[in-house]
Protein backbone atom coordinates (compact mmCIF):
# COMPACT_ATOMS: atom_id res chain seq x y z
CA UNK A 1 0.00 0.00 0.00
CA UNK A 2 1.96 2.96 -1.33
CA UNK A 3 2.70 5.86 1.61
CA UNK A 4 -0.54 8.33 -0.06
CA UNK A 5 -3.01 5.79 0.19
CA UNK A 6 -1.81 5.07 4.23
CA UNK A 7 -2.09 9.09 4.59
CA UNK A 8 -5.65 9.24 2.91
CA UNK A 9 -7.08 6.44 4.62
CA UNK A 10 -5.57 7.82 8.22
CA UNK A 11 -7.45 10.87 8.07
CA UNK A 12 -10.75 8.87 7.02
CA UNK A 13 -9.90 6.77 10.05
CA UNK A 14 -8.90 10.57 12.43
CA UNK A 15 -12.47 11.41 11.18
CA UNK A 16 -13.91 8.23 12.27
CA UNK A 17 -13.08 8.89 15.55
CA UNK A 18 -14.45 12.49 16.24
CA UNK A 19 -17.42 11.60 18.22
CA UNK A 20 -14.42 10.83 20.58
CA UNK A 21 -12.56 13.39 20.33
CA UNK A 22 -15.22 16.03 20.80
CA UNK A 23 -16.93 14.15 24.23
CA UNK A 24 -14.79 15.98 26.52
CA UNK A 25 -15.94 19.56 25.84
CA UNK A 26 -19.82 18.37 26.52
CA UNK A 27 -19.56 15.55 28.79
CA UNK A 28 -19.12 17.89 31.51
CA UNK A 29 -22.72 19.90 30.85
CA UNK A 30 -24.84 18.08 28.90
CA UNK A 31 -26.97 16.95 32.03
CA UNK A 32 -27.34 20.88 32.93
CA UNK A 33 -28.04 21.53 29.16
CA UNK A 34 -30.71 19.57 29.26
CA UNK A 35 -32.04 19.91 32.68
CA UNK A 36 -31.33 15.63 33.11
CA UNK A 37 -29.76 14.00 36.42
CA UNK A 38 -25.96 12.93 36.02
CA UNK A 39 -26.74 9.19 34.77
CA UNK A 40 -28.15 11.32 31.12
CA UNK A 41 -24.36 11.95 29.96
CA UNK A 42 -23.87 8.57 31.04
CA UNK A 43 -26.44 7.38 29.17
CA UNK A 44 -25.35 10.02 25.76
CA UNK A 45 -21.47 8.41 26.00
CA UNK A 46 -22.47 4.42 26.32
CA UNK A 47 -24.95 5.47 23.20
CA UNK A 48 -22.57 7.13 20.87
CA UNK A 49 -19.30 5.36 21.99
CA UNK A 50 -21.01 1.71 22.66
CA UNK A 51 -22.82 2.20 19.76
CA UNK A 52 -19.83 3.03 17.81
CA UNK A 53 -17.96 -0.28 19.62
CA UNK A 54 -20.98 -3.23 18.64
CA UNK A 55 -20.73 -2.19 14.60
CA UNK A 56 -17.27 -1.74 14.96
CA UNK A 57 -17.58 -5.39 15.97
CA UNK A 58 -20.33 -6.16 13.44
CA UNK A 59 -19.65 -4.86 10.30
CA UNK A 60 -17.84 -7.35 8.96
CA UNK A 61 -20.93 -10.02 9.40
CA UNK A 62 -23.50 -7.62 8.64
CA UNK A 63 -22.33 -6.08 5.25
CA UNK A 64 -20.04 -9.08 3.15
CA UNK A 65 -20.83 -8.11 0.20
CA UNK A 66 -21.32 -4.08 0.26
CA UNK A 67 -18.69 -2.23 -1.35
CA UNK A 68 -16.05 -0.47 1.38
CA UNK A 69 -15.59 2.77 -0.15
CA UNK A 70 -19.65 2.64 -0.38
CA UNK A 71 -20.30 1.45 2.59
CA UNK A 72 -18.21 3.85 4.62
CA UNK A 73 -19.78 6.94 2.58
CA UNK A 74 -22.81 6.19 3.63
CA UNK A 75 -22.07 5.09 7.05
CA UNK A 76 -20.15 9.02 6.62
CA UNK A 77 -23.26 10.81 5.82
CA UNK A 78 -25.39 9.05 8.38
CA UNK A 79 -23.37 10.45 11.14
CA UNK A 80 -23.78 14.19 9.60
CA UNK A 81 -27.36 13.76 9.66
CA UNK A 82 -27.08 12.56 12.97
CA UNK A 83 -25.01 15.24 14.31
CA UNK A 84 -27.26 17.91 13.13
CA UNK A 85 -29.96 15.97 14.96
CA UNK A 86 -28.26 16.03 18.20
CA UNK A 87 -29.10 19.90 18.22
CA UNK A 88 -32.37 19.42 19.81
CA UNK A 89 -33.90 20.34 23.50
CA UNK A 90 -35.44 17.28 23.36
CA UNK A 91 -33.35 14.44 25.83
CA UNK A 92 -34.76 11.60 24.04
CA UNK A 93 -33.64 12.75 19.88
CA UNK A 94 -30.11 13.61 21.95
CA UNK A 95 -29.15 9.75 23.10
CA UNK A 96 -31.13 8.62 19.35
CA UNK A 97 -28.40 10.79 17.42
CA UNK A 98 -25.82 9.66 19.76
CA UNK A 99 -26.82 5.89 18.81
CA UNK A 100 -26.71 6.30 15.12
CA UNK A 101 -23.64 8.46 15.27
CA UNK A 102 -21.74 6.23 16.97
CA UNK A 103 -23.13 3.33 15.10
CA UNK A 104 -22.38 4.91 11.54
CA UNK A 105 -19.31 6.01 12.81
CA UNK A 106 -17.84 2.39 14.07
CA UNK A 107 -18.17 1.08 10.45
CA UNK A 108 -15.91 3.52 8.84
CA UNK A 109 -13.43 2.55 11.70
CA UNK A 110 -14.11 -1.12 10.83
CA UNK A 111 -12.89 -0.42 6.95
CA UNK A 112 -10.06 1.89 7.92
CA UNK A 113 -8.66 -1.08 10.24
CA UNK A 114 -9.17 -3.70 8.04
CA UNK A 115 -7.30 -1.97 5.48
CA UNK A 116 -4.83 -1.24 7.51
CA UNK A 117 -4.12 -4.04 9.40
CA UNK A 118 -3.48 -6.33 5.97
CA UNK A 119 -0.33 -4.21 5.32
CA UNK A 120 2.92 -5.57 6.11
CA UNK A 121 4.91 -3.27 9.20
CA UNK A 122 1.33 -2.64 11.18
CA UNK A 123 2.90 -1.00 13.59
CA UNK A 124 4.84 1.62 11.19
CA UNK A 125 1.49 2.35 9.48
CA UNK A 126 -0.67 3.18 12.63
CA UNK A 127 2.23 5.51 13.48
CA UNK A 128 0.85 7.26 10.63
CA UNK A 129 -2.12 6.88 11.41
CA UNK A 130 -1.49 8.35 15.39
CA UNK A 131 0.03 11.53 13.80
CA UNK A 132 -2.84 12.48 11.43
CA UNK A 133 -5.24 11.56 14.48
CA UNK A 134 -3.55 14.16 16.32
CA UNK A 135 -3.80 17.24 13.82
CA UNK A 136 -7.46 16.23 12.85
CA UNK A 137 -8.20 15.88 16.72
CA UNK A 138 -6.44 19.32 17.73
CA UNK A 139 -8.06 21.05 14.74
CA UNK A 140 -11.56 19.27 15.84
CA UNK A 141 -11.27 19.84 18.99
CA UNK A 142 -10.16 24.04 19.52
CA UNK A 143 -12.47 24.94 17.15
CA UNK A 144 -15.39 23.40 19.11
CA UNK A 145 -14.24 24.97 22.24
CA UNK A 146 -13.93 28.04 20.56
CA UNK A 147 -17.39 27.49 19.34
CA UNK A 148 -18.61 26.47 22.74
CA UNK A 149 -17.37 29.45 23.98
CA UNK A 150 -19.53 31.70 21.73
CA UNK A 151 -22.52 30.06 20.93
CA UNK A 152 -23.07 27.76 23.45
CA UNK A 153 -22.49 23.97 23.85
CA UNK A 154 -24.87 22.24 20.92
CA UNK A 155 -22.79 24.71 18.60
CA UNK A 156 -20.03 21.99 18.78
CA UNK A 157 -21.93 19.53 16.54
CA UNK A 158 -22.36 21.35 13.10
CA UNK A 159 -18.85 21.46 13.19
CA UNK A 160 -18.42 17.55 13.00
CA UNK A 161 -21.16 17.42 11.05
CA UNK A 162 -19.15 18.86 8.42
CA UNK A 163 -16.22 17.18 9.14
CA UNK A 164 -18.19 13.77 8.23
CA UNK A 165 -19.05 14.97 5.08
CA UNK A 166 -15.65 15.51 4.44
CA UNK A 167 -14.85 12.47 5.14
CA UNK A 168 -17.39 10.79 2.68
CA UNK A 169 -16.18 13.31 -0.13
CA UNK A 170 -13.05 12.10 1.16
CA UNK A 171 -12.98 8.43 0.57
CA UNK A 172 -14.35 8.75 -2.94
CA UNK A 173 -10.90 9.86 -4.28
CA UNK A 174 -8.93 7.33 -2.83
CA UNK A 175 -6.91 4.69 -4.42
CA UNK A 176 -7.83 1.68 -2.67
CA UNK A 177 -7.28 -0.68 -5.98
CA UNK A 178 -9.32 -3.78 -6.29
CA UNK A 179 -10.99 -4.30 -2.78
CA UNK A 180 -14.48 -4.16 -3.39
CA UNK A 181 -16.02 -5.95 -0.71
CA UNK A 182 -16.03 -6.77 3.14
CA UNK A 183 -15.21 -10.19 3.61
CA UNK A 184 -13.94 -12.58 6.53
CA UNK A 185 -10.39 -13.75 6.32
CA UNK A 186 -8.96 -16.84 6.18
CA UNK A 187 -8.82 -18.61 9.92
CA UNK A 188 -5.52 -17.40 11.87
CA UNK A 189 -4.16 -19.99 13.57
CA UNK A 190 -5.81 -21.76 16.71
CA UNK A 191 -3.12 -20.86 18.98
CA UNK A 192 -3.42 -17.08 18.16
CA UNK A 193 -7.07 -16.92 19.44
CA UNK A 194 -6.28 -17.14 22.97
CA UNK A 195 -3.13 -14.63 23.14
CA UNK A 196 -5.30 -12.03 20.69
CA UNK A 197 -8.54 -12.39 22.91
CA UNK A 198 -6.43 -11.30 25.57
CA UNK A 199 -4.80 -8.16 23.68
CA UNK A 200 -8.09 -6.90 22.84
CA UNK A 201 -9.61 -7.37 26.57
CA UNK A 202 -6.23 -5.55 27.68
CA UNK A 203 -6.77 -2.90 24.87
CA UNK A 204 -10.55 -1.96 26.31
CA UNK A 205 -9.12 -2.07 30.03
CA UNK A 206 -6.17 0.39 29.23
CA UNK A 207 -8.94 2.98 27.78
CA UNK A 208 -11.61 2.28 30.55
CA UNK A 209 -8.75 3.99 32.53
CA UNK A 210 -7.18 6.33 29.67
CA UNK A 211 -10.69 7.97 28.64
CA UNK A 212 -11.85 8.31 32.56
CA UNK A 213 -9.45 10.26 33.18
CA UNK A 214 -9.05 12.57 30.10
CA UNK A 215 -12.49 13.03 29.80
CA UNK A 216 -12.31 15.24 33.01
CA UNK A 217 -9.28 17.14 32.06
CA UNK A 218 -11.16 20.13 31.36
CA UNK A 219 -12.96 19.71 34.40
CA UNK A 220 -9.66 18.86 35.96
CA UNK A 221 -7.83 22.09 34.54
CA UNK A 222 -10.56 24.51 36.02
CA UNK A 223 -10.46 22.95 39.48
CA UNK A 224 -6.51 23.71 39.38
CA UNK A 225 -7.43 27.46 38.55
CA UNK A 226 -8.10 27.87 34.83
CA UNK A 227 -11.28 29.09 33.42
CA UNK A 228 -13.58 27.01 31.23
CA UNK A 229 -12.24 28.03 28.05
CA UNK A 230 -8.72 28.24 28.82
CA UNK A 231 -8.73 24.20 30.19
CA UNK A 232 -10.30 23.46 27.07
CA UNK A 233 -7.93 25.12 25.21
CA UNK A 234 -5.25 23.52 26.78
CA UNK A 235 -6.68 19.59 26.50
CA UNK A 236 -6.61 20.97 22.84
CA UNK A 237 -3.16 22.46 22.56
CA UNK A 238 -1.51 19.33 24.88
CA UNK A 239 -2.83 17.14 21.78
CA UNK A 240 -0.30 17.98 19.01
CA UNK A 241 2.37 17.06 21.91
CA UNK A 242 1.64 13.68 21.36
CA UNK A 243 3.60 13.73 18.10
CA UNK A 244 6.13 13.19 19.96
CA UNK A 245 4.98 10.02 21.07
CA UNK A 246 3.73 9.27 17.99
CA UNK A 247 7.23 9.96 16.06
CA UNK A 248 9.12 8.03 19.32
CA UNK A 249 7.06 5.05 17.93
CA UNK A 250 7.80 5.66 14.83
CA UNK A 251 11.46 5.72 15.30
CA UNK A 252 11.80 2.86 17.86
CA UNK A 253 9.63 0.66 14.78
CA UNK A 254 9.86 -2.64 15.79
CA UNK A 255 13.27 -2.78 17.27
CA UNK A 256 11.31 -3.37 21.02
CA UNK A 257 8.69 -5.48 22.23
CA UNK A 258 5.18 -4.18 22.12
CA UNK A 259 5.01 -5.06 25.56
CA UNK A 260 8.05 -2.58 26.44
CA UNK A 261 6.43 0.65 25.43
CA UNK A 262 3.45 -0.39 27.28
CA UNK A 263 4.42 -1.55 30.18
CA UNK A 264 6.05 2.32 30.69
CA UNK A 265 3.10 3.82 29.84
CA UNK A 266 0.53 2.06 32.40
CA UNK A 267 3.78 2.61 35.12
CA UNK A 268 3.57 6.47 34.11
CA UNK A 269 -0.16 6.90 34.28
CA UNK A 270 -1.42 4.83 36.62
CA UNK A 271 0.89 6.64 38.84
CA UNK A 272 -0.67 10.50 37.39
CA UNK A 273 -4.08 9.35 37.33
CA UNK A 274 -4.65 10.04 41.41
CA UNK A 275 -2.12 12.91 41.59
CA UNK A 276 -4.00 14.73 38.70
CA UNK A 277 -7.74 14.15 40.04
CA UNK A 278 -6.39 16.21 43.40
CA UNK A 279 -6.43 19.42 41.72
CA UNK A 280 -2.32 20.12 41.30
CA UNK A 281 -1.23 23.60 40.79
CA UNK A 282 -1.86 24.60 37.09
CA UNK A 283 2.11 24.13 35.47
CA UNK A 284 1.38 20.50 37.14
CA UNK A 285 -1.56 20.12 35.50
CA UNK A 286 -0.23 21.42 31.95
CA UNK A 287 2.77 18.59 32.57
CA UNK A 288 0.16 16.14 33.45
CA UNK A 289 -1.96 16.77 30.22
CA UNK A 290 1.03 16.44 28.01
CA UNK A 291 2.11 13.43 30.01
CA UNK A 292 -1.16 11.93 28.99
CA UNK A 293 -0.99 12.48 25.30
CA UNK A 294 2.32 11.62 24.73
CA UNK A 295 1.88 8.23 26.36
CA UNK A 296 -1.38 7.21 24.69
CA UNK A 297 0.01 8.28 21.40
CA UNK A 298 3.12 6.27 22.38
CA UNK A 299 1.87 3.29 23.21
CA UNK A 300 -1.30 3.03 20.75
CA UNK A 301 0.86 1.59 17.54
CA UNK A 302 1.89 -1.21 19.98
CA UNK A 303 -1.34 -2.40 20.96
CA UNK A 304 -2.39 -2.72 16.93
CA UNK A 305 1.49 -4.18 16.40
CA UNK A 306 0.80 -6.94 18.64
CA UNK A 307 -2.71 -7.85 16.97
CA UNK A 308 -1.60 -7.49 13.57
CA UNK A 309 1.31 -10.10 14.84
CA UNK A 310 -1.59 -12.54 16.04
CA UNK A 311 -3.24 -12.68 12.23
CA UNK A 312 -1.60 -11.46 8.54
CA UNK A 313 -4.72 -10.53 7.35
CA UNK A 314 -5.77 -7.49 9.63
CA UNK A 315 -9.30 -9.76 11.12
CA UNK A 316 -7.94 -8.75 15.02
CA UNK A 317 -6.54 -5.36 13.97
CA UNK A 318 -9.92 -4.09 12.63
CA UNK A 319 -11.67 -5.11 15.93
CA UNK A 320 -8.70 -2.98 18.19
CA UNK A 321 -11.28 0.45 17.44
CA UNK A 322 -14.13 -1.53 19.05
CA UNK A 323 -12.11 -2.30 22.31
CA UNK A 324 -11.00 1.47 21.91
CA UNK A 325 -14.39 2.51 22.19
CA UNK A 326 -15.47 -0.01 24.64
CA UNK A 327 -13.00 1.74 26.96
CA UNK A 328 -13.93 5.24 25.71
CA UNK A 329 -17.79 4.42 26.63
CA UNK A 330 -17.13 2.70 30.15
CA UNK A 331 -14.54 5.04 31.18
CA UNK A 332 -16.10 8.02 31.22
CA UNK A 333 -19.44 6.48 32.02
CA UNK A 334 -18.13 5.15 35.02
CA UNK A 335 -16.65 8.45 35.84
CA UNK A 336 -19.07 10.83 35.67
CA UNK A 337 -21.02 8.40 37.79
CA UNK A 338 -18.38 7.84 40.42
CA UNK A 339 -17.23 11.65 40.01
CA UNK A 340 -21.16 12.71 41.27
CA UNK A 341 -21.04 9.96 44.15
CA UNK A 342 -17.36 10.18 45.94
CA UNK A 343 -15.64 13.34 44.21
CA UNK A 344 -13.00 13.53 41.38
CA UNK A 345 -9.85 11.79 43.57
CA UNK A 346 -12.57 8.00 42.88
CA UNK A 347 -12.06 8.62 39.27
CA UNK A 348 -8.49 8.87 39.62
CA UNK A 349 -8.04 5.94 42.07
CA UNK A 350 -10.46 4.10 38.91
CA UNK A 351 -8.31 5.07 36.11
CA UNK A 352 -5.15 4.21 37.91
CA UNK A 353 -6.29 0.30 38.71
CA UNK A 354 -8.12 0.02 35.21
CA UNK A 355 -4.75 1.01 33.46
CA UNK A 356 -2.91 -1.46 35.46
CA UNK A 357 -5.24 -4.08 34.94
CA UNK A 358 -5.13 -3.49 31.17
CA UNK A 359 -1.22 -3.59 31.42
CA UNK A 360 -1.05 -6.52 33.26
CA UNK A 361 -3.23 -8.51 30.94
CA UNK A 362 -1.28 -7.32 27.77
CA UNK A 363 1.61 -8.82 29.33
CA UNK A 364 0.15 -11.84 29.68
CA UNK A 365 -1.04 -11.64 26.41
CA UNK A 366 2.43 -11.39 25.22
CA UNK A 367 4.06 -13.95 26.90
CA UNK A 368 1.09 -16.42 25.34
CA UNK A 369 2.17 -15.00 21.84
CA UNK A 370 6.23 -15.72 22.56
CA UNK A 371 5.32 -19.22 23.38
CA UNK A 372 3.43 -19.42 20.44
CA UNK A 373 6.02 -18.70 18.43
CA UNK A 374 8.52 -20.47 20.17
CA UNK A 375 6.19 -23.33 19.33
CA UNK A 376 5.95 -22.79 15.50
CA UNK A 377 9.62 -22.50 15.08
CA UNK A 378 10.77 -25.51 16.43
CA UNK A 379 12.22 -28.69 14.70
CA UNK A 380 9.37 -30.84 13.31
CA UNK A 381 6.94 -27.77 13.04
């Protein structure tokens, strides 16, 4: 897959995801918005993100024989109608647009990963795809605040409304050669099953914990003295700073372990996660938030590395999104639930054992996969 295709079909697959990337700047208000108890924003995250997660899961069984590049337009302009419909008073349309949004959205991620997964260095191409994530993402997510700011918080979702149908004009004009259809790979090998269940278990674990606690960062930044705006702004700015974990990746390739990266990761933020949810002093807080990026971005190729290791033809790679989302629906459902009951230090005392968790079961994970190998190249095999 030549190096423009990999670029085009990243920021299809940035776009994918920015039902994501905008949750943060109305998580924290949509219950006031719309006049709900705290179990409504609950309720609007599990929709879009969950929703997002189960065709994620799905799409591969549910459309075999559709066209990809048709599919995912469609599955594109769904989610702009469904944006626009999320600008409504009424509670009900809200968590309906979040549903199909989320829904449309997790079958473009589905194609992207598929396509992605198939190619040969997995782990060099999601690099790419981590660095477009985090341009599209910045630019996504400061113009919403700024939005937000001005015109109040249902503003944000014309804005990704648009950015949808850019991605279906998008996808027309991309060389993706003869794949027409969605179709189920070959089999990987029996062995791999167990060791790639595992990853993607470990995968949704490590963003139960990841997307609890960035999904109060603004939240977060004004308790440590910032206004509203200005923490926004900041979540926003610390994004492009993951580049650098995203290039570190890139650079390291596969000359370490997947496990190595992540195992330094879930060390570094299981051990911010409490410290940040007690309201630091604001340069604390800025180090925090770029501590967060960087190590997400960082350790995100590995995760998709060790899946595409598992099976050749990109079958456990396309499902990593769902387990993504999985996390980014539980985490900061939990939160916001646990934030309302016992305070913001619960949701950093969650995030911290959820990332460990997910850490601990990737390892096991990859010590099934050495084996594995070690297996399949002995004499006799």
């Amino acid at each position: 897959m030549r190096t423009r295709t990999v670029i085009g079909i990243s920021c299809v697959n940035a776009l994918g995801f920015s039902a994501s990337t905008i949750m943060p700047l109305w998580l924290g208000r949509i219950s006031a918005e719309f006049a709900m108890p705290a179990w409504f924003t609950g309720a609007a995250v599990l929709a879009q993100l969950g929703g997002a997660a189960l065709l994620n899961l799905a799409t591969p069984f549910l459309f075999r024989r559709v066209p990809i590049v048709r599919l995912a337009r469609i599955a594109f302009l769904i989610a702009a109608v469904a944006y626009l419909g999320a600008i409504t008073h009424s509670p009900t349309r809200f968590l309906v647009a979040c549903l199909l949004c989320g829904a449309a959205l997790g079958t473009v991620l589905n194609v992207t990963n598929r396509l992605m997964g198939s190619i040969e260095h997995v782990q060099t191409g999601y690099s790419i795809f981590v660095m477009i994530e985090i341009c599209v993402a910045a630019t996504l997510f400061l113009s919403s605040a700024t939005l937000i700011e001005h015109f109040g918080l249902l503003a944000v979702f014309p804005v990704v409304s648009l950015s949808a149908v850019f991605g279906a004009l998008l996808l027309g004009h991309l060389p993706l050669g003869p794949l027409k259809s969605i179709s189920l790979p070959k089999s990987p090998e029996p062995g791999a099953r167990t060791p790639a269940v595992l990853t993607l278990i470990s995968f949704a674990l490590f963003f139960v914990g990841q997307a609890a606690l960035n999904s109060f960062m603004p939240t977060i930044g004004q308790a440590s003295g910032f206004n509203t705006l200005r923490a926004s702004q900041i979540v926003g700015l610390g994004m492009p700073c993951g580049f650098v974990g995203a290039i570190l990746a890139r650079v390291l390739g596969e000359r370490v372990m997947p496990l190595v990266p992540v195992a330094i990761v879930v060390a570094v933020l299981a051990c911010i996660a409490p410290f940040l949810t007690a309201a630091p002093s604001p340069a604390l807080y800025v180090l925090c938030v770029l501590a967060l990026a960087i190590g997400t971005l960082f350790s995100l190729p590995y995760f998709f590395a060790q899946l595409g290791a598992l099976d050749r033809f990109g079958r456990y790679t396309a499902f990593g999104p769902a387990m993504m989302l999985l996390g980014l629906a539980a985490g900061p459902s939990s939160a916001v639930l646990l934030a309302a009951r016992f305070g913001l230090a619960a949701v950093g005392v969650f995030s911290a054992a959820l990332l460990v968790a997910g850490g601990l079961m990737f390892a096991v994970s990859a010590v099934r996969l050495s084996v594995l190998r070690s297996v399949s190249a002995s004499p006799g095999r």
